[in-house]
C-alpha atoms as a PDB file:
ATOM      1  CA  UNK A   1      -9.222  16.303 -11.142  1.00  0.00           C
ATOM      2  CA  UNK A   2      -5.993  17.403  -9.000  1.00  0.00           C
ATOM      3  CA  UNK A   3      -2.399  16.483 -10.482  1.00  0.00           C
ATOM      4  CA  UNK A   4       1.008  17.143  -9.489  1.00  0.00           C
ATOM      5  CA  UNK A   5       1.773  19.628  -7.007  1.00  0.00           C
ATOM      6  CA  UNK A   6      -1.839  18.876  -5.109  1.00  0.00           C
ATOM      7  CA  UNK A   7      -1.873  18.820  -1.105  1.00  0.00           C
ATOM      8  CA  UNK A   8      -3.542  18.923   1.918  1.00  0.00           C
ATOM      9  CA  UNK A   9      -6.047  16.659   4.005  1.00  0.00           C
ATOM     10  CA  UNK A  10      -9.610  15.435   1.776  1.00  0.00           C
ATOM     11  CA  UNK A  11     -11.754  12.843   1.763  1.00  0.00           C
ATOM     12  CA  UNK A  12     -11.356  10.726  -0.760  1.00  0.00           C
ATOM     13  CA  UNK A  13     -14.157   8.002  -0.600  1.00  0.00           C
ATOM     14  CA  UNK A  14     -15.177   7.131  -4.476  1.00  0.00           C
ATOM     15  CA  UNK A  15     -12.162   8.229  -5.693  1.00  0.00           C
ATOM     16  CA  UNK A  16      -8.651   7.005  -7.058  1.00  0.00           C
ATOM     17  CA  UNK A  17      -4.940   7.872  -7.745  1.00  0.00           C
ATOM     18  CA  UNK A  18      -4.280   6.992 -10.993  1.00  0.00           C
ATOM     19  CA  UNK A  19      -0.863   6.665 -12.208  1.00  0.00           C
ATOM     20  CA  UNK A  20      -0.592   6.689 -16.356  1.00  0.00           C
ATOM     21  CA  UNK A  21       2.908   5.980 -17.603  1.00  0.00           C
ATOM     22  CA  UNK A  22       6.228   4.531 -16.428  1.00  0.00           C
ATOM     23  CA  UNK A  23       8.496   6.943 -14.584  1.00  0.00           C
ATOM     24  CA  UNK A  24      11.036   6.918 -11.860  1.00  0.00           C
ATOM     25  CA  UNK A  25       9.736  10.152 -10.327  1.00  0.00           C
ATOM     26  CA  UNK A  26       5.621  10.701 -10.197  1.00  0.00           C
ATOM     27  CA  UNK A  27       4.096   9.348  -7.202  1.00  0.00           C
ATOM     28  CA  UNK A  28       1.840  10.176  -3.921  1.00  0.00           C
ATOM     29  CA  UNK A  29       3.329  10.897  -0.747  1.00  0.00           C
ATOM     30  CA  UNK A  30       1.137  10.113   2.734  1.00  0.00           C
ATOM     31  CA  UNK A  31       1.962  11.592   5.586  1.00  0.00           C
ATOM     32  CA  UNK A  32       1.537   9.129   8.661  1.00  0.00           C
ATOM     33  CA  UNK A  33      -0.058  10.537  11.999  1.00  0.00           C
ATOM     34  CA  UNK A  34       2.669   8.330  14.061  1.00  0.00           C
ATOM     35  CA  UNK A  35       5.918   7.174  13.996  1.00  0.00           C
ATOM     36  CA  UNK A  36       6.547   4.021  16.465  1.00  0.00           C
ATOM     37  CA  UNK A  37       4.648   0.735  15.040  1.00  0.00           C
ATOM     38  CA  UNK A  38       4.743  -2.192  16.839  1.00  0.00           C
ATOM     39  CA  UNK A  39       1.557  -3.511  14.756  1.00  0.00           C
ATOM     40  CA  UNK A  40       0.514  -2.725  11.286  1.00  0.00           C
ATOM     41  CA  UNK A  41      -2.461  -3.355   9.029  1.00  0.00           C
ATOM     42  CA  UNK A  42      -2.163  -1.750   6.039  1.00  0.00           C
ATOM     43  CA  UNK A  43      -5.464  -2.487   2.882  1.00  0.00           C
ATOM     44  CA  UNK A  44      -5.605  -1.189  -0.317  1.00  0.00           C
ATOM     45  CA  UNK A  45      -7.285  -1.503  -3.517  1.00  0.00           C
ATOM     46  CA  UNK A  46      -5.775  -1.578  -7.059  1.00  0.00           C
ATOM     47  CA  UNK A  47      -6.150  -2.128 -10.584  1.00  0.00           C
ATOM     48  CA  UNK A  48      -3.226  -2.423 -13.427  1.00  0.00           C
ATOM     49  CA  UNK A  49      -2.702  -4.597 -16.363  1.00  0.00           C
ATOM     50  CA  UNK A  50       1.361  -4.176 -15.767  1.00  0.00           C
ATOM     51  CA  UNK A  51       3.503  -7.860 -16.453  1.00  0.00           C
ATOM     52  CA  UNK A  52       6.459  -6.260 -14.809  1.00  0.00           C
ATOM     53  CA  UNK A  53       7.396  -5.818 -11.145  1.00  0.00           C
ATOM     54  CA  UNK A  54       5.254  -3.224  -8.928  1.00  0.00           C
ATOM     55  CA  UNK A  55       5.230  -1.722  -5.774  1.00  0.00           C
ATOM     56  CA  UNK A  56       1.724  -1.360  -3.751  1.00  0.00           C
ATOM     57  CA  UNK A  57       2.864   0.350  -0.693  1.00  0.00           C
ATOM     58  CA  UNK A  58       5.977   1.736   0.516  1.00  0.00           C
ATOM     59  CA  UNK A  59       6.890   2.672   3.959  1.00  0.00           C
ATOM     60  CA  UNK A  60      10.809   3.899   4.344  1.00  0.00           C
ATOM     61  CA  UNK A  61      12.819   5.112   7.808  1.00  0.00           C
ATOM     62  CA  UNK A  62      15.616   7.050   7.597  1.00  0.00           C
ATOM     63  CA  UNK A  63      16.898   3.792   9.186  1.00  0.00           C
ATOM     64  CA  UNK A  64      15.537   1.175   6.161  1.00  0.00           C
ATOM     65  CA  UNK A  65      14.021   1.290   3.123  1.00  0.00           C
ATOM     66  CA  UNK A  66      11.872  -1.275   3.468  1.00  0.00           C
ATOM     67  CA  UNK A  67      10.440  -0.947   6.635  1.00  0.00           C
ATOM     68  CA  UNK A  68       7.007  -1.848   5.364  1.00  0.00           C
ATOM     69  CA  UNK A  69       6.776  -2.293   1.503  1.00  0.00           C
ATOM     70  CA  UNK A  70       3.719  -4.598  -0.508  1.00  0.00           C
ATOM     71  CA  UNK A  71       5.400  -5.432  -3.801  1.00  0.00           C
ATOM     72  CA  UNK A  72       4.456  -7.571  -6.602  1.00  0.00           C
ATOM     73  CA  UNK A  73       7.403  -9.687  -8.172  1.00  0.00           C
ATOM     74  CA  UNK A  74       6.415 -10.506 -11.515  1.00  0.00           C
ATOM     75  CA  UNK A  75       9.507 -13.010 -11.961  1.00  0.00           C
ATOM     76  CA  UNK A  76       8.348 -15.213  -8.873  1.00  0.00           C
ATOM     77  CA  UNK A  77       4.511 -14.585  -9.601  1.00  0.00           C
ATOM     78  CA  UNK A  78       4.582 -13.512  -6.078  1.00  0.00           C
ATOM     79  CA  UNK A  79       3.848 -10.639  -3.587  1.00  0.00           C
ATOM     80  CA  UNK A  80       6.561  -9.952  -0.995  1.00  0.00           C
ATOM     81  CA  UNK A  81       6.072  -8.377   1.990  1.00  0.00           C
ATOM     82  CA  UNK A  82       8.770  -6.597   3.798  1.00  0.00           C
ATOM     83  CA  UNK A  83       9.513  -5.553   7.415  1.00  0.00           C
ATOM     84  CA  UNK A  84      11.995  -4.192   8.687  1.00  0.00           C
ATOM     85  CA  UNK A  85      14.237  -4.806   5.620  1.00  0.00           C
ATOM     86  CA  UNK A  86      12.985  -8.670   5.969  1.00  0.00           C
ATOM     87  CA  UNK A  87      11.142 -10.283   3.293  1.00  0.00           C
ATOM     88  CA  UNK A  88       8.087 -12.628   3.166  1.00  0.00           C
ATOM     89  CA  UNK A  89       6.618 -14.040  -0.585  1.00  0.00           C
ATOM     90  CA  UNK A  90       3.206 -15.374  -1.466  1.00  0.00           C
ATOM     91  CA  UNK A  91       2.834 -17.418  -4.218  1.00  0.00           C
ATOM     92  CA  UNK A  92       0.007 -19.506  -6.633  1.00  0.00           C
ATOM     93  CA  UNK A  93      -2.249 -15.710  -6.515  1.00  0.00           C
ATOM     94  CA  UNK A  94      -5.082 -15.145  -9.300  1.00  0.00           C
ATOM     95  CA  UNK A  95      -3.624 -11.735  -9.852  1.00  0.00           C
ATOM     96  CA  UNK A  96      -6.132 -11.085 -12.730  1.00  0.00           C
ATOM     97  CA  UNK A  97      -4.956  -7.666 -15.108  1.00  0.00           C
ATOM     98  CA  UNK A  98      -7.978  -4.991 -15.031  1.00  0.00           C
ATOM     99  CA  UNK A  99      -9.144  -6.066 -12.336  1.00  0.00           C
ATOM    100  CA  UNK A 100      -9.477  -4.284  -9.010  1.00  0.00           C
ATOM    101  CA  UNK A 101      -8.195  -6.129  -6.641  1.00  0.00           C
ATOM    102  CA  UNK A 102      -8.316  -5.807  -2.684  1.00  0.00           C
ATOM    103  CA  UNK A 103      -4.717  -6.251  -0.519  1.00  0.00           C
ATOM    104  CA  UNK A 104      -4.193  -5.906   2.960  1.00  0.00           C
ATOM    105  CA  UNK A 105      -1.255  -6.774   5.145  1.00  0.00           C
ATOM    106  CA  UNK A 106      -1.080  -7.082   8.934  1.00  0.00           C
ATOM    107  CA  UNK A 107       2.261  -7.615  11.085  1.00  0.00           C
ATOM    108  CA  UNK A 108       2.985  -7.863  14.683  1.00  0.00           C
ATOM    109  CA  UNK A 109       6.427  -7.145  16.323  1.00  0.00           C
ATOM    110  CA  UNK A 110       5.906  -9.687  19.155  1.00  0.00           C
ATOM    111  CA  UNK A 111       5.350 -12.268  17.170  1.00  0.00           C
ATOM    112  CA  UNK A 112       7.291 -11.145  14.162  1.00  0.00           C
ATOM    113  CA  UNK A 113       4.214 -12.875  11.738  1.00  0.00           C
ATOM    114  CA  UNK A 114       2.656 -11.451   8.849  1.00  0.00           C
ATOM    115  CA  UNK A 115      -0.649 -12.042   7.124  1.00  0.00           C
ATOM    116  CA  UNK A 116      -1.855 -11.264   3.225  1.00  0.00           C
ATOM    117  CA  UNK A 117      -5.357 -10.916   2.504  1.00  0.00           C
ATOM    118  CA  UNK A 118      -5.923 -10.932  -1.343  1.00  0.00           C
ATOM    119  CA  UNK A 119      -9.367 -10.396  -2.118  1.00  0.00           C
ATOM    120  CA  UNK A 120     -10.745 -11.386   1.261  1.00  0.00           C
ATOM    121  CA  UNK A 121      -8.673 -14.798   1.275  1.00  0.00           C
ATOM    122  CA  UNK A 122      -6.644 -14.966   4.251  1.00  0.00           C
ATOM    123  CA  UNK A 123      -2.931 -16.635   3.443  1.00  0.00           C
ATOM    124  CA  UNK A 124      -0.701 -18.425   5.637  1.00  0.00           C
ATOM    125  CA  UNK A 125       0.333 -16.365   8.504  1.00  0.00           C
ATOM    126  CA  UNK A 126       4.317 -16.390   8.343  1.00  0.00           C
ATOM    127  CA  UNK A 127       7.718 -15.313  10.264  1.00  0.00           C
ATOM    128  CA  UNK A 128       9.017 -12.495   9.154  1.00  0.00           C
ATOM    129  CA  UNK A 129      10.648  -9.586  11.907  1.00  0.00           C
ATOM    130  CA  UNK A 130       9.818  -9.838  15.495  1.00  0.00           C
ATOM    131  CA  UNK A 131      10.967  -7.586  18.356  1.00  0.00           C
ATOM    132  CA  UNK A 132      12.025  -4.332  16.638  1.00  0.00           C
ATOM    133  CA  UNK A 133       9.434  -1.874  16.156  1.00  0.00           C
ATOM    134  CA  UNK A 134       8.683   0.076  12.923  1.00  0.00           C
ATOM    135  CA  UNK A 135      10.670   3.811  14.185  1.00  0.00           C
ATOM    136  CA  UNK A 136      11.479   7.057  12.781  1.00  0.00           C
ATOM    137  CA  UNK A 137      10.321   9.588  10.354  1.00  0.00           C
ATOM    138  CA  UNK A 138       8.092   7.230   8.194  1.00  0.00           C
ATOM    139  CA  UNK A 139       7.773   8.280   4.395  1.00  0.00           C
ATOM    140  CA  UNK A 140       4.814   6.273   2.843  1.00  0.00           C
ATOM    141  CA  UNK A 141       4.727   6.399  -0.860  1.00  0.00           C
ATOM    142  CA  UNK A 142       2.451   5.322  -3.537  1.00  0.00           C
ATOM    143  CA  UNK A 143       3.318   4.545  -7.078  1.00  0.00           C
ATOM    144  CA  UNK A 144       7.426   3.704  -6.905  1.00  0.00           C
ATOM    145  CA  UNK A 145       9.566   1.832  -4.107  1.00  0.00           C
ATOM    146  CA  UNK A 146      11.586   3.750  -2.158  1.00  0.00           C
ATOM    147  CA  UNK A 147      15.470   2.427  -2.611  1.00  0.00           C
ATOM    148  CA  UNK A 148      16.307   5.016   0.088  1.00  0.00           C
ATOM    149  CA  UNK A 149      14.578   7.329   2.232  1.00  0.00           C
ATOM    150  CA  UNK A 150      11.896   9.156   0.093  1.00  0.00           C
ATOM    151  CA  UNK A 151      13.349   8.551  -3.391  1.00  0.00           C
ATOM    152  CA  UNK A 152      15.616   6.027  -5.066  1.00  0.00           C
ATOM    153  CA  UNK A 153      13.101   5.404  -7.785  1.00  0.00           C
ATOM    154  CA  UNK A 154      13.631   3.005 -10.660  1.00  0.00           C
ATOM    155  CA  UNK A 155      11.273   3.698 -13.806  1.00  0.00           C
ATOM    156  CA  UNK A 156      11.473  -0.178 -14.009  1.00  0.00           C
ATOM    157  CA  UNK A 157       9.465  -0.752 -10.850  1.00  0.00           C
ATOM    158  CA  UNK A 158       7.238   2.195 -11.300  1.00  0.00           C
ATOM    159  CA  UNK A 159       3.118   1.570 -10.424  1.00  0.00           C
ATOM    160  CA  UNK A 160       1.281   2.231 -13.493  1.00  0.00           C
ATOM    161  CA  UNK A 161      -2.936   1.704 -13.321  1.00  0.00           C
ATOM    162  CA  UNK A 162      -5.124   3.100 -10.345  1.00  0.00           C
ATOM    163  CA  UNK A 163      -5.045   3.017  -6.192  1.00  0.00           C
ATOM    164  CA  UNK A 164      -7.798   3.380  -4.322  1.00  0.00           C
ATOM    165  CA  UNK A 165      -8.948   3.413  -0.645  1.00  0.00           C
ATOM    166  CA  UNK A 166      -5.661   3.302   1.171  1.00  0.00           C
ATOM    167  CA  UNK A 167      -5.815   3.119   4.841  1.00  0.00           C
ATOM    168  CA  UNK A 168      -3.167   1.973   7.071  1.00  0.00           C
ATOM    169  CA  UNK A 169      -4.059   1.372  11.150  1.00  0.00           C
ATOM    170  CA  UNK A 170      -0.962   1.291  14.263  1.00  0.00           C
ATOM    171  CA  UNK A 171      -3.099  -2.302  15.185  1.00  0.00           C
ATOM    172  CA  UNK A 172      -4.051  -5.776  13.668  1.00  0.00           C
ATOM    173  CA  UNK A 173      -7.592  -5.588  12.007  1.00  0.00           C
ATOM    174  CA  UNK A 174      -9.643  -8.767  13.049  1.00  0.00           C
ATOM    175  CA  UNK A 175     -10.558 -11.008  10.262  1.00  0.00           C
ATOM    176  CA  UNK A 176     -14.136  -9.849  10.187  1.00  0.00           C
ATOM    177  CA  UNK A 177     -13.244  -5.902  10.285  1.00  0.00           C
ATOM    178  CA  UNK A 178     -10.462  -7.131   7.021  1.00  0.00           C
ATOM    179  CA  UNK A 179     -14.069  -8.506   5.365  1.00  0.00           C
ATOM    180  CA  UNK A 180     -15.600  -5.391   5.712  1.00  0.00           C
ATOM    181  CA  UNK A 181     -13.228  -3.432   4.530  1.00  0.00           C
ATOM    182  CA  UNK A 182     -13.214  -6.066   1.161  1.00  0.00           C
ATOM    183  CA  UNK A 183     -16.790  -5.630   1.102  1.00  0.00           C
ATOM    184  CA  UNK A 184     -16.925  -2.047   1.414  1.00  0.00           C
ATOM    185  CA  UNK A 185     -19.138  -2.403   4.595  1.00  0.00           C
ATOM    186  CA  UNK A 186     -18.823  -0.095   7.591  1.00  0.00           C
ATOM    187  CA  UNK A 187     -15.101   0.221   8.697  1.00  0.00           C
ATOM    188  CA  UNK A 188     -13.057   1.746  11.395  1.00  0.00           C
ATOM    189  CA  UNK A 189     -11.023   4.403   8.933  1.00  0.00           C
ATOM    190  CA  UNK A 190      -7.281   3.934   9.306  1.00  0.00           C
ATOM    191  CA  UNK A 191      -5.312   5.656  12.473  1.00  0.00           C
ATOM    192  CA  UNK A 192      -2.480   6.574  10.668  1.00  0.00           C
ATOM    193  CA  UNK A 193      -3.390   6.461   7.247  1.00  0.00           C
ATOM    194  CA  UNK A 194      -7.085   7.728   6.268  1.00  0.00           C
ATOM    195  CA  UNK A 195      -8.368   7.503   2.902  1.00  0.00           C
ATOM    196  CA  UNK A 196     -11.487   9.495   4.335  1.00  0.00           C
ATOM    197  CA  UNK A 197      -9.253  12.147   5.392  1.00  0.00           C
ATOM    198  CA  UNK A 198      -5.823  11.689   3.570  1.00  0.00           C
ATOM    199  CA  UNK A 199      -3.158  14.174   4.292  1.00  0.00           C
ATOM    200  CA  UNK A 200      -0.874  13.800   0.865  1.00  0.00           C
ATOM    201  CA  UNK A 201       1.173  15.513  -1.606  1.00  0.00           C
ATOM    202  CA  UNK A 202       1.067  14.485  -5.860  1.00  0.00           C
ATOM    203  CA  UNK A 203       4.756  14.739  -7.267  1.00  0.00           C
ATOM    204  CA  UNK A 204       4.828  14.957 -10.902  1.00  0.00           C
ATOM    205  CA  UNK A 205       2.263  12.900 -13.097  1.00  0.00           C
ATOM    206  CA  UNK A 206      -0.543  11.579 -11.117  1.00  0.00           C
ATOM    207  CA  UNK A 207      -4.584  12.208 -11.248  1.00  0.00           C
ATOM    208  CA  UNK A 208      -6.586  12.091  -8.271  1.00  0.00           C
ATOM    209  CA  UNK A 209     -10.052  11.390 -10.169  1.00  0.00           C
ATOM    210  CA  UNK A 210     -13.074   9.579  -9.243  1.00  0.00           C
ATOM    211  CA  UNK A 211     -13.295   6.151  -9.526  1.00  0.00           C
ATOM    212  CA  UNK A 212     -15.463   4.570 -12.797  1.00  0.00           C
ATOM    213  CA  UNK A 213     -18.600   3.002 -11.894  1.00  0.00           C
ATOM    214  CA  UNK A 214     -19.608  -0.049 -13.952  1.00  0.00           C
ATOM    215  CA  UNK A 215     -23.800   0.693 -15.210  1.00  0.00           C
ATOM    216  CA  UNK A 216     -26.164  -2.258 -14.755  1.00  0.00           C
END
């Protein structure tokens, strides 16, 4: 079990950040192998029993805040997804408490549309920022949203539960390689973000532990 202050490039397959209370300061920093996007896919997994707002996945510029965030908006029983400071929202989602649940995001710049997968379930592909690439020093953190470039935490949007297999790619996936990635099934690991070889830094309280296996 590593907590705060842990760093350095590991594999973590079968294993999980898990984030235990409400704070405005712990969370996981990535570091990103690239800095120009002009196509994303980011897929994660996660697990929370939170009624509040939540972030997933932020990705500040010194440029924007939100130059690729996955947040949950309790209020509007929606996710929003956000490029380039522009905002998408999905509605009407089964967003079942203690549940893992499997997210992924893709976005291209030339066509400015963006895609949620929840669970495998492909949503309506929709306008959201199209030709300005993704530039700058990117600063991807788990576990708060970035409200400026690599802090402006608020406690009240804080992560609390567990994040898993976090891989983020500089291309759209194809709807079959999204399904096995939901299924666990053999996958191209993420280009710029690998959960198989993660290059991160824990600030504060977080535990990197391995993930609890349910016993037939």
């Amino acid at each position: 079990m590593l907590t705060a202050g842990a760093a350095g490039v590991q594999d973590l397959s079968e294993q999980m950040f898990t984030f235990p209370q409400r704070s405005n300061t712990a969370h996981v920093r990535l570091t990103a192998s690239r800095q120009d996007f002009s196509k994303v896919t980011v897929c994660l997994r996660s697990f929370t029993d939170l009624q509040r707002d939540r972030p997933l996945f932020s990705l500040a510029t010194p440029l924007r805040d939100n130059d690729f965030l996955i947040f949950w908006k309790e209020s509007s029983q929606a996710f929003q997804l956000h490029v380039n400071n522009n905002r998408a929202q999905y509605r009407q989602l089964d967003y079942e408490p203690n549940v893992w649940h499997s997210i992924c995001s893709t976005w291209d710049s030339t066509s400015g549309l963006i895609q949620l997968w929840f669970d495998g379930k492909p949503l309506t592909r929709k306008f959201v920022s199209s030709g300005s690439n993704i530039t700058g020093n990117p600063i991807i953190v788990l576990g708060q949203e970035q409200d400026s470039h690599g802090g402006g935490f608020q406690a009240d949007q804080s992560f609390v539960g567990s994040i898993s297999d976090v891989h983020m790619w500089d291309y759209v996936l194809s709807p079959c390689e999204i399904q096995n990635y939901v299924n666990d099934l053999n996958l191209t690991p993420g280009n710029v973000v690998n959960w198989r070889a993660l290059d991160f830094q824990i600030v504060d309280r977080v535990l990197l532990e391995n993930k609890q296996q349910t016993c037939h």
